[in-house]
Protein backbone atom coordinates (compact mmCIF):
# COMPACT_ATOMS: atom_id res chain seq x y z
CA UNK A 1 4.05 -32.03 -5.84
CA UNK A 2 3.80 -35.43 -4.27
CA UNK A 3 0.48 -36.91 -4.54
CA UNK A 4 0.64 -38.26 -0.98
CA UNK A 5 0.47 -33.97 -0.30
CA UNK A 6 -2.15 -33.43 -2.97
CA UNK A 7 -4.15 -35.93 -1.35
CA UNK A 8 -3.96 -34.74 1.94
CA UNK A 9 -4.82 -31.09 0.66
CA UNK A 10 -8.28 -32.46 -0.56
CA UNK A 11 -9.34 -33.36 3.03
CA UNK A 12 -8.88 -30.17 4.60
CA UNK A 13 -11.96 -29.35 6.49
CA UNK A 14 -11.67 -25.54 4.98
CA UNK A 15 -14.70 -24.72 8.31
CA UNK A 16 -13.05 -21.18 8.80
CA UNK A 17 -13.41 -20.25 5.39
CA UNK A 18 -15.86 -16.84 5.38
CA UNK A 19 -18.51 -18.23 2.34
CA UNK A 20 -19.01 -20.82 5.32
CA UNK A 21 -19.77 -18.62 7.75
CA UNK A 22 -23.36 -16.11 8.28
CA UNK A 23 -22.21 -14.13 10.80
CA UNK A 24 -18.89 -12.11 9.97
CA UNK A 25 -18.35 -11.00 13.27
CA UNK A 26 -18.72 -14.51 14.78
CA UNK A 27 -16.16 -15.83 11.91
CA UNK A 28 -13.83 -12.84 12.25
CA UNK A 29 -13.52 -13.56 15.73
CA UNK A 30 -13.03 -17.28 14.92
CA UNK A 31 -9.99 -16.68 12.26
CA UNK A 32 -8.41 -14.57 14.30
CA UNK A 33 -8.54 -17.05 17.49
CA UNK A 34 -7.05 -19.78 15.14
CA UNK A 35 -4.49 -17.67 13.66
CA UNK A 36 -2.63 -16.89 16.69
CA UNK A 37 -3.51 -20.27 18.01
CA UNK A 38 -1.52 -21.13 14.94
CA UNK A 39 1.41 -18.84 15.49
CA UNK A 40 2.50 -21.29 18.27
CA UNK A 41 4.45 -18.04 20.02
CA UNK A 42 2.55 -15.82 22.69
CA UNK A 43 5.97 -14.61 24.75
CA UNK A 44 5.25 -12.45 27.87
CA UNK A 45 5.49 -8.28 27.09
CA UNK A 46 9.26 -6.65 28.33
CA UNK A 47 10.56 -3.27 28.96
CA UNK A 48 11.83 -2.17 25.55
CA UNK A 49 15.21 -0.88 27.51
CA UNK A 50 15.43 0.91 23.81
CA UNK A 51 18.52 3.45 23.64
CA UNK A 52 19.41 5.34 20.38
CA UNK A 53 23.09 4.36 19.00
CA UNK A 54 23.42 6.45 16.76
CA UNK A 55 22.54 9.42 14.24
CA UNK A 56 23.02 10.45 11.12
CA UNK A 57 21.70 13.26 9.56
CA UNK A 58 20.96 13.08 5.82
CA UNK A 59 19.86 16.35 4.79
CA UNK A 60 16.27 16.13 4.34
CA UNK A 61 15.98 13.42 6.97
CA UNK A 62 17.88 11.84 9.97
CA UNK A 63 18.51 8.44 10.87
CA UNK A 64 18.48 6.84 14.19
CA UNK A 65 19.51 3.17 14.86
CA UNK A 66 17.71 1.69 17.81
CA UNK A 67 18.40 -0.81 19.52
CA UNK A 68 15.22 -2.35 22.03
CA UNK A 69 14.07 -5.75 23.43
CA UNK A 70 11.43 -7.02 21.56
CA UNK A 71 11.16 -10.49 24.10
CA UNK A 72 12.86 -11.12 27.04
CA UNK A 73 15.07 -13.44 24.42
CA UNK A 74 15.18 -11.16 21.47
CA UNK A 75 17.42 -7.49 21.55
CA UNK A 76 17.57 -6.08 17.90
CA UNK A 77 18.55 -3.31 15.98
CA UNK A 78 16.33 -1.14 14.04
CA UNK A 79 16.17 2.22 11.71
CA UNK A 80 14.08 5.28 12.25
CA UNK A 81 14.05 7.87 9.86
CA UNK A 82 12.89 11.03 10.64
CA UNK A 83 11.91 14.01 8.27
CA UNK A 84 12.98 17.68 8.82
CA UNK A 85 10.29 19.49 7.53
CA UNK A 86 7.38 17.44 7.19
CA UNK A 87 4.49 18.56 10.89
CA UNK A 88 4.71 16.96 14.23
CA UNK A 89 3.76 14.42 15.19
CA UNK A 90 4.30 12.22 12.26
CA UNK A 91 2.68 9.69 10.87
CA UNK A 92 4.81 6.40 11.05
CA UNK A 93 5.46 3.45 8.74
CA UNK A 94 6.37 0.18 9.45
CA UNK A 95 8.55 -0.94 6.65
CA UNK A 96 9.36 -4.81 6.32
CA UNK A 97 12.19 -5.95 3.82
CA UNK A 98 11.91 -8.93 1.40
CA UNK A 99 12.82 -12.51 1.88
CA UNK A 100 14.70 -12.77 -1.46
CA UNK A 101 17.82 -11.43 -1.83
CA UNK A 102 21.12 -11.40 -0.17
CA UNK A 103 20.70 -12.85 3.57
CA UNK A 104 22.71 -11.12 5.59
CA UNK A 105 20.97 -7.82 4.68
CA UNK A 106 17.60 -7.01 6.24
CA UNK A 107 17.20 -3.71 7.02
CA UNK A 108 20.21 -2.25 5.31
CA UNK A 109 18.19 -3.00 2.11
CA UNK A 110 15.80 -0.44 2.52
CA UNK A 111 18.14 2.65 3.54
CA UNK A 112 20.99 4.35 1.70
CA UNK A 113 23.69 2.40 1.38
CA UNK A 114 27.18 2.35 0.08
CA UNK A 115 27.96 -1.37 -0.48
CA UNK A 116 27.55 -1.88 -4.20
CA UNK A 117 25.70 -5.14 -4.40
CA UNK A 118 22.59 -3.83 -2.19
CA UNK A 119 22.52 -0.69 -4.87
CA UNK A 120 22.14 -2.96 -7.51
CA UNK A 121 19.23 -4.83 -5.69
CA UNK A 122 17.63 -1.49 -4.75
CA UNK A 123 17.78 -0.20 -8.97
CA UNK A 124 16.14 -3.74 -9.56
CA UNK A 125 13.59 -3.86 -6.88
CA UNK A 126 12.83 -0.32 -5.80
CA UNK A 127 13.75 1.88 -8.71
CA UNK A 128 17.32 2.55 -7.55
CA UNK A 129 15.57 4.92 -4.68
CA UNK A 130 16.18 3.11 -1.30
CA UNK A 131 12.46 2.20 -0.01
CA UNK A 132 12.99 4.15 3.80
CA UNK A 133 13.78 7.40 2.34
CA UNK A 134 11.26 7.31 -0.44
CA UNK A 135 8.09 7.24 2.51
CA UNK A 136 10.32 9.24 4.90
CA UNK A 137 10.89 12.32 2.08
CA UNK A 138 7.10 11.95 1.63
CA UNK A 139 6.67 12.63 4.93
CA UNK A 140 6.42 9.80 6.95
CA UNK A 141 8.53 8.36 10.23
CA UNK A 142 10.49 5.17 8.82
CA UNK A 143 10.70 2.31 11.27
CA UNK A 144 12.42 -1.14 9.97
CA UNK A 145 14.66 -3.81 12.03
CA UNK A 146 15.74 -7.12 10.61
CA UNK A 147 13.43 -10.28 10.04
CA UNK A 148 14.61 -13.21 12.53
CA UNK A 149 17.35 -14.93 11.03
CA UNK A 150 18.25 -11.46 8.54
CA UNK A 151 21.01 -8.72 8.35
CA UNK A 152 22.59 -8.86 12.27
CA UNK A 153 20.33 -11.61 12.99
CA UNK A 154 21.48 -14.30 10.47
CA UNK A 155 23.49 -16.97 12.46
CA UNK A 156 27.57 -17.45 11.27
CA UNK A 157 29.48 -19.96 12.14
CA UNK A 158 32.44 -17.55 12.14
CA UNK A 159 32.18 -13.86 11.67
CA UNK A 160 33.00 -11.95 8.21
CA UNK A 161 32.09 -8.80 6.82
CA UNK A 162 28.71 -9.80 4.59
CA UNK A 163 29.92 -6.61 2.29
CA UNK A 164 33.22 -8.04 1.63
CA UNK A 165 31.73 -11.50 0.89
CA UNK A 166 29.42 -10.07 -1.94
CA UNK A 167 32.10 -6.98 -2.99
CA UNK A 168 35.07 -9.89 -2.88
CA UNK A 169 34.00 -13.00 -2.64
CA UNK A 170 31.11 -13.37 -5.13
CA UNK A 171 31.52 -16.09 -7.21
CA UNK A 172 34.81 -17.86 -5.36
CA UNK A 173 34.99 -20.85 -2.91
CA UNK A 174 34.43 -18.75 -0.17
CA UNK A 175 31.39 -16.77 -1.22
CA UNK A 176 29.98 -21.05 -2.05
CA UNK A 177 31.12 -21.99 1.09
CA UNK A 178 29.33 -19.52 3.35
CA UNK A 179 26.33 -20.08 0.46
CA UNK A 180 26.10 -23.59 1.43
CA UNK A 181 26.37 -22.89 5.39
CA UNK A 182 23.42 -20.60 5.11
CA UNK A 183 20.89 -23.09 3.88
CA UNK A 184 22.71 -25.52 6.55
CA UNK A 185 21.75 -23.16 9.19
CA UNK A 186 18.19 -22.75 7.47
CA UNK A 187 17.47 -26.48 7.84
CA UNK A 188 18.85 -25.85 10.96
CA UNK A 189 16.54 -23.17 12.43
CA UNK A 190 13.35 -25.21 11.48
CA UNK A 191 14.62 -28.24 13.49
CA UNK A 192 15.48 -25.64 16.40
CA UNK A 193 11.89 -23.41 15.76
CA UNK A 194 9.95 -27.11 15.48
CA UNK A 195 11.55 -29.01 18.61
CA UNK A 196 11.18 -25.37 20.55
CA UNK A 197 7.23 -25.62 19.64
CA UNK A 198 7.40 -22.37 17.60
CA UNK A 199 6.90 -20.76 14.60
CA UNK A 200 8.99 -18.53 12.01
CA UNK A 201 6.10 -16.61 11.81
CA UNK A 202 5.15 -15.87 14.78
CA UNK A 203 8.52 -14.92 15.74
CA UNK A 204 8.52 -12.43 13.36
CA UNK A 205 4.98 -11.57 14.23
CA UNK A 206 5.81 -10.64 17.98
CA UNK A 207 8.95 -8.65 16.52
CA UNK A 208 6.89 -6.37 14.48
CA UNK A 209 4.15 -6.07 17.04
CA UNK A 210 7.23 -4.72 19.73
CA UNK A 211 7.61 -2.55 16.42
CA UNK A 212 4.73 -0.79 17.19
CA UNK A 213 5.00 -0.40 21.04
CA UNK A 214 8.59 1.48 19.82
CA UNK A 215 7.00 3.89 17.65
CA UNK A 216 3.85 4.34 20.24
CA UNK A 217 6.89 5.23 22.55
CA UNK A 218 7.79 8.04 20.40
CA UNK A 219 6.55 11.81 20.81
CA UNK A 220 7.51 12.68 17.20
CA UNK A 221 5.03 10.11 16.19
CA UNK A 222 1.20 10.13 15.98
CA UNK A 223 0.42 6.55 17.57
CA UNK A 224 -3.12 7.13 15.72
CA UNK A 225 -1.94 7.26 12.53
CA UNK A 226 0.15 3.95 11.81
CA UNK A 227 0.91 2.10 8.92
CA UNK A 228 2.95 -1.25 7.57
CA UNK A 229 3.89 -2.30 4.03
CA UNK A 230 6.51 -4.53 2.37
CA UNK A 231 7.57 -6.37 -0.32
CA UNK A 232 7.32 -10.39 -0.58
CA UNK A 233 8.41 -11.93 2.35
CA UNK A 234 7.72 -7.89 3.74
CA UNK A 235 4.24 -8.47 2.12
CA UNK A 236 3.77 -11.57 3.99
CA UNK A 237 4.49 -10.19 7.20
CA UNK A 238 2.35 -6.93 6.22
CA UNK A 239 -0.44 -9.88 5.82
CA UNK A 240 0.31 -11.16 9.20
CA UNK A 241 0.12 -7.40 10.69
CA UNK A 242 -3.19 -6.53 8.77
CA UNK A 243 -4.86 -9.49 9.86
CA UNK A 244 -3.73 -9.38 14.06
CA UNK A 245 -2.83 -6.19 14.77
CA UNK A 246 -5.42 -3.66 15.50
CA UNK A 247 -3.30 -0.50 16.54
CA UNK A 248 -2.84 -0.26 12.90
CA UNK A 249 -4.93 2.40 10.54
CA UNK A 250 -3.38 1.12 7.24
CA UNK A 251 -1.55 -1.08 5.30
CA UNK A 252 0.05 -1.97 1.80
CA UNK A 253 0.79 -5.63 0.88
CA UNK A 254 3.03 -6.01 -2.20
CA UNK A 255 4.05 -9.01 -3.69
CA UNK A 256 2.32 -11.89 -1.48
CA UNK A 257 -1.17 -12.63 -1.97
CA UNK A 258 -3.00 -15.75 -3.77
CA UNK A 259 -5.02 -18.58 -3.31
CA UNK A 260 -3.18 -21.04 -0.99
CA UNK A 261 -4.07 -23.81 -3.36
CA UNK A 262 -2.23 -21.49 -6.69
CA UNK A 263 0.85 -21.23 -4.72
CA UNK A 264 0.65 -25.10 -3.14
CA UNK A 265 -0.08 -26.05 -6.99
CA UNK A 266 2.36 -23.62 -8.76
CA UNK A 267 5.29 -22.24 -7.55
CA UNK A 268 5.54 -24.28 -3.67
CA UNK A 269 9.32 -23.43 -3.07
CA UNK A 270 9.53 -20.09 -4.41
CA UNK A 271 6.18 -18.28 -3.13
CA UNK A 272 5.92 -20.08 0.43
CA UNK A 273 9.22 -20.08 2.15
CA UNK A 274 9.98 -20.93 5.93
CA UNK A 275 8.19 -17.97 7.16
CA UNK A 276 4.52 -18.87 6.15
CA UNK A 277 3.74 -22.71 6.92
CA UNK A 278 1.21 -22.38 10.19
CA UNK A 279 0.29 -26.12 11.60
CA UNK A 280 -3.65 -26.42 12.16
CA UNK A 281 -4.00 -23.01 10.15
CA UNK A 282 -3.76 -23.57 6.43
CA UNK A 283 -6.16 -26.61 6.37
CA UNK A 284 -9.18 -24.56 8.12
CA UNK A 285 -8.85 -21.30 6.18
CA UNK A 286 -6.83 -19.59 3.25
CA UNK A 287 -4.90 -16.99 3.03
CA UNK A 288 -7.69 -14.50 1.95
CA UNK A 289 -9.49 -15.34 5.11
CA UNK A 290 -7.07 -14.62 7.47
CA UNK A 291 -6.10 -10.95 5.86
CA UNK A 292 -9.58 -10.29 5.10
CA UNK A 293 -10.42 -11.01 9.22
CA UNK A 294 -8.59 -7.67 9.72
CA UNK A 295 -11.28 -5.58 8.83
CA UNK A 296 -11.88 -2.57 9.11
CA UNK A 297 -8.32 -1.55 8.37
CA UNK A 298 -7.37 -0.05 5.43
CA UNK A 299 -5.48 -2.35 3.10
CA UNK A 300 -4.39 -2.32 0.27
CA UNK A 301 -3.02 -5.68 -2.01
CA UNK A 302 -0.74 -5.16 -4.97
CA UNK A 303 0.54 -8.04 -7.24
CA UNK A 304 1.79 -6.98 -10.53
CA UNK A 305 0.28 -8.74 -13.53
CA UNK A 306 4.22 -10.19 -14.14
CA UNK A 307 4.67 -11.19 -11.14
CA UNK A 308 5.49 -14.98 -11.98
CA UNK A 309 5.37 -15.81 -8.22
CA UNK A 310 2.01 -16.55 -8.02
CA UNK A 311 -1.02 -17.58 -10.96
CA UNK A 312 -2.87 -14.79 -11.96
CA UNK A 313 -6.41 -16.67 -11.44
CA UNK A 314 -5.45 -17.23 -7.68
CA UNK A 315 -4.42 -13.65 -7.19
CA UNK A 316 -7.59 -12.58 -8.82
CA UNK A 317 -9.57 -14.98 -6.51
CA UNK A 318 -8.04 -14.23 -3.46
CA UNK A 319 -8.38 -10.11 -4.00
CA UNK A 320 -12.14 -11.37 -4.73
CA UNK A 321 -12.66 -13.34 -1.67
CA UNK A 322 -11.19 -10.36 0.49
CA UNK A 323 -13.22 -7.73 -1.23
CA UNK A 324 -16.39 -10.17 -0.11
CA UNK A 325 -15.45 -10.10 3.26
CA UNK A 326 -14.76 -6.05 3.78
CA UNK A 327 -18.31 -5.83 2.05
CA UNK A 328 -20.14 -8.06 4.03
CA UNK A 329 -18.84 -6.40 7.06
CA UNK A 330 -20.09 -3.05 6.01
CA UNK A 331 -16.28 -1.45 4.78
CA UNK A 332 -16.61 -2.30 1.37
CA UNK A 333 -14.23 1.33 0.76
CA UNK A 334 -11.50 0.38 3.12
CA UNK A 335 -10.08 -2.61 0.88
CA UNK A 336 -7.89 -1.72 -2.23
CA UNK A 337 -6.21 -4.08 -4.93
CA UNK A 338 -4.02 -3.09 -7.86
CA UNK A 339 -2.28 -5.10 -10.52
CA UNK A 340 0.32 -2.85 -12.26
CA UNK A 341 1.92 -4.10 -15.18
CA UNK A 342 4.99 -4.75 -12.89
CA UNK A 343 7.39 -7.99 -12.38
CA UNK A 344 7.92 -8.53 -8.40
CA UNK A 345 8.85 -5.66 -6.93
CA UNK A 346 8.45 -2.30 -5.36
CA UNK A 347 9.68 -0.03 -8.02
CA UNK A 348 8.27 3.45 -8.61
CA UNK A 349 5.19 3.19 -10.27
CA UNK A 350 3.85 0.92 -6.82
CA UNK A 351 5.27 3.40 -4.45
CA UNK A 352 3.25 5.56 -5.76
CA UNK A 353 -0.02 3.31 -5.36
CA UNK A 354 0.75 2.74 -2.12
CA UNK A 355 1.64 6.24 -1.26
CA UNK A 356 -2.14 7.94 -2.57
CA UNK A 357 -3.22 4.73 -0.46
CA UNK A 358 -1.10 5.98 3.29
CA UNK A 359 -2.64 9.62 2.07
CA UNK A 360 -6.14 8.66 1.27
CA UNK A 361 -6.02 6.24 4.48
CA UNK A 362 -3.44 7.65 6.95
């Protein structure tokens, strides 16, 4: 880290952080005001126009892909998986997919799949079980759609088959080539996002929240009982949801919680990413402040104790600071942690966690 940065770090003003603060409500309200003042995206609601493509039926489950307006700018495809068997209306799930990985796959990471290379990333990172059909066979509607600048919504400079490229290409000129264009076009969006006076996250923020207006538009869904989880960069945008949107009953974070300092201090490029930076946000509050604002919705945080993301003593602080906050403001049973003995990822043993949390909570 350059010192110019460290430097500038130590004269945060830090007002909105909640030890500062008497009255919870008062500071809640404050967080959340600076937060989407932060987000530097507030675009105007739309018809969701949403028609179902297609259908596939699975057995056990079908699966729907949507395709709906989320902004007047913004028409994306999404998945919704629907058990057979389990009672009407269901309870739904929104499911976010991980920043790491390969980027041309959002969604498709999280449902069944025959292109080889995602299998492999779902035995590594989910317990070879895709992550849609795990809630959905537990009885849950499945909703997922592709982060901005993910799966259908990653820019090319010439279209290819991303399955090819990983099944044939891996390794060759071409699969360096396209490599190299993608964190071109990375640099790229930030100039675009930047000089457009927006945000990645908030982007992605409005996205999910026109995630929710879909499944409220759904009979086979009860719009009472909703829920969001993901892994990592999912994790992050589970934080995001937790903290600002209040048509939610519960949540699961995996993967993305600490101190902002530990992550600032210790792993900067790996743990941040393009999605998280918020201008006017980080120097006022950290992170545990703005998910712990959410309250009183049910969340629960999970970062395994291998998880090399992140330092252990600013996960433990930041799971502390929350757990302050849901107390002070009377919840103190509504806010979870857990630190399996996992590396980072959402592999059996923390589906289960979160799914006794969705049962207990949802």
């Amino acid at each position: 880290m350059e010192n110019c940065f460290a430097q500038l770090r130590q004269v945060r003003p830090c007002d909105l952080m909640a030890e500062k603060w008497e009255d919870i409500s008062q500071w809640q309200q404050a967080v959340q005001t600076c937060l989407k003042q932060g987000l530097h995206y507030d675009p105007p609601k739309c018809d969701l126009d949403a028609k179902v493509l297609e259908t596939v039926d699975f057995g056990e489950y079908t699966q729907e892909t949507i395709e709906f307006n989320t902004t007047p700018w913004f028409r994306v495809k999404g998945y919704l998986l629907l058990p057979k068997n389990a009672p009407r209306p269901l309870p739904g799930i929104l499911l976010q997919h991980e920043w790491g990985g390969p980027l041309y796959f959002g969604k498709d990471r999280l449902v069944r799949t025959k292109t080889r290379h995602i299998q492999l990333f779902q035995q590594e990172y989910y317990s070879g079980v895709p992550l849609a059909e795990r809630f959905c066979l537990a009885g849950y509607a499945v909703f997922c759609i592709d982060a901005f600048h993910f799966g259908e919504r990653a820019p090319r400079e010439r279209e290819f088959d991303p399955a090819e490229l990983l099944e044939t290409f891996n390794g060759t000129a071409a699969y360096h080539y396209f490599e190299n264009q993608k964190a071109e076009l990375f640099r790229h969006a930030l100039l675009q996002l930047g000089w457009a006076g927006t945000t990645w996250a908030g982007i992605n923020f409005a996205d999910d929240r026109s995630c929710i207006d879909y499944m409220l538009s759904r009979k086979e869904i009860d719009g009472s009982r909703l829920g969001v989880t993901g892994l990592s960069g999912g994790g992050w945008r589970t934080d995001m949801m937790l903290a600002l949107e209040p048509r939610l009953k519960a949540g699961v974070s995996v993967g993305w919680m600490t101190t902002n300092q530990g992550s600032f201090e210790t792993n900067f490029k790996g743990a941040i990413g393009v999605f998280s930076p918020l201008p006017g946000v980080w120097n006022r509050m950290d992170l545990s402040d703005a998910v712990g604002s959410g309250f009183p919705v049910n969340a629960m945080y999970i970062v395994g104790s291998k998880d090399n993301l992140f330092p252990s003593d600013g996960v433990d602080e930041a799971f502390r600071k929350i757990k302050e906050v849901y107390t002070r403001a009377g919840v103190p049973d509504n806010v979870g942690f857990a630190r399996p003995e996992t590396v980072h990822c959402y592999n059996a043993e923390v589906q289960q966690i979160a799914l006794d949390w969705f049962a207990a909570k949802l």
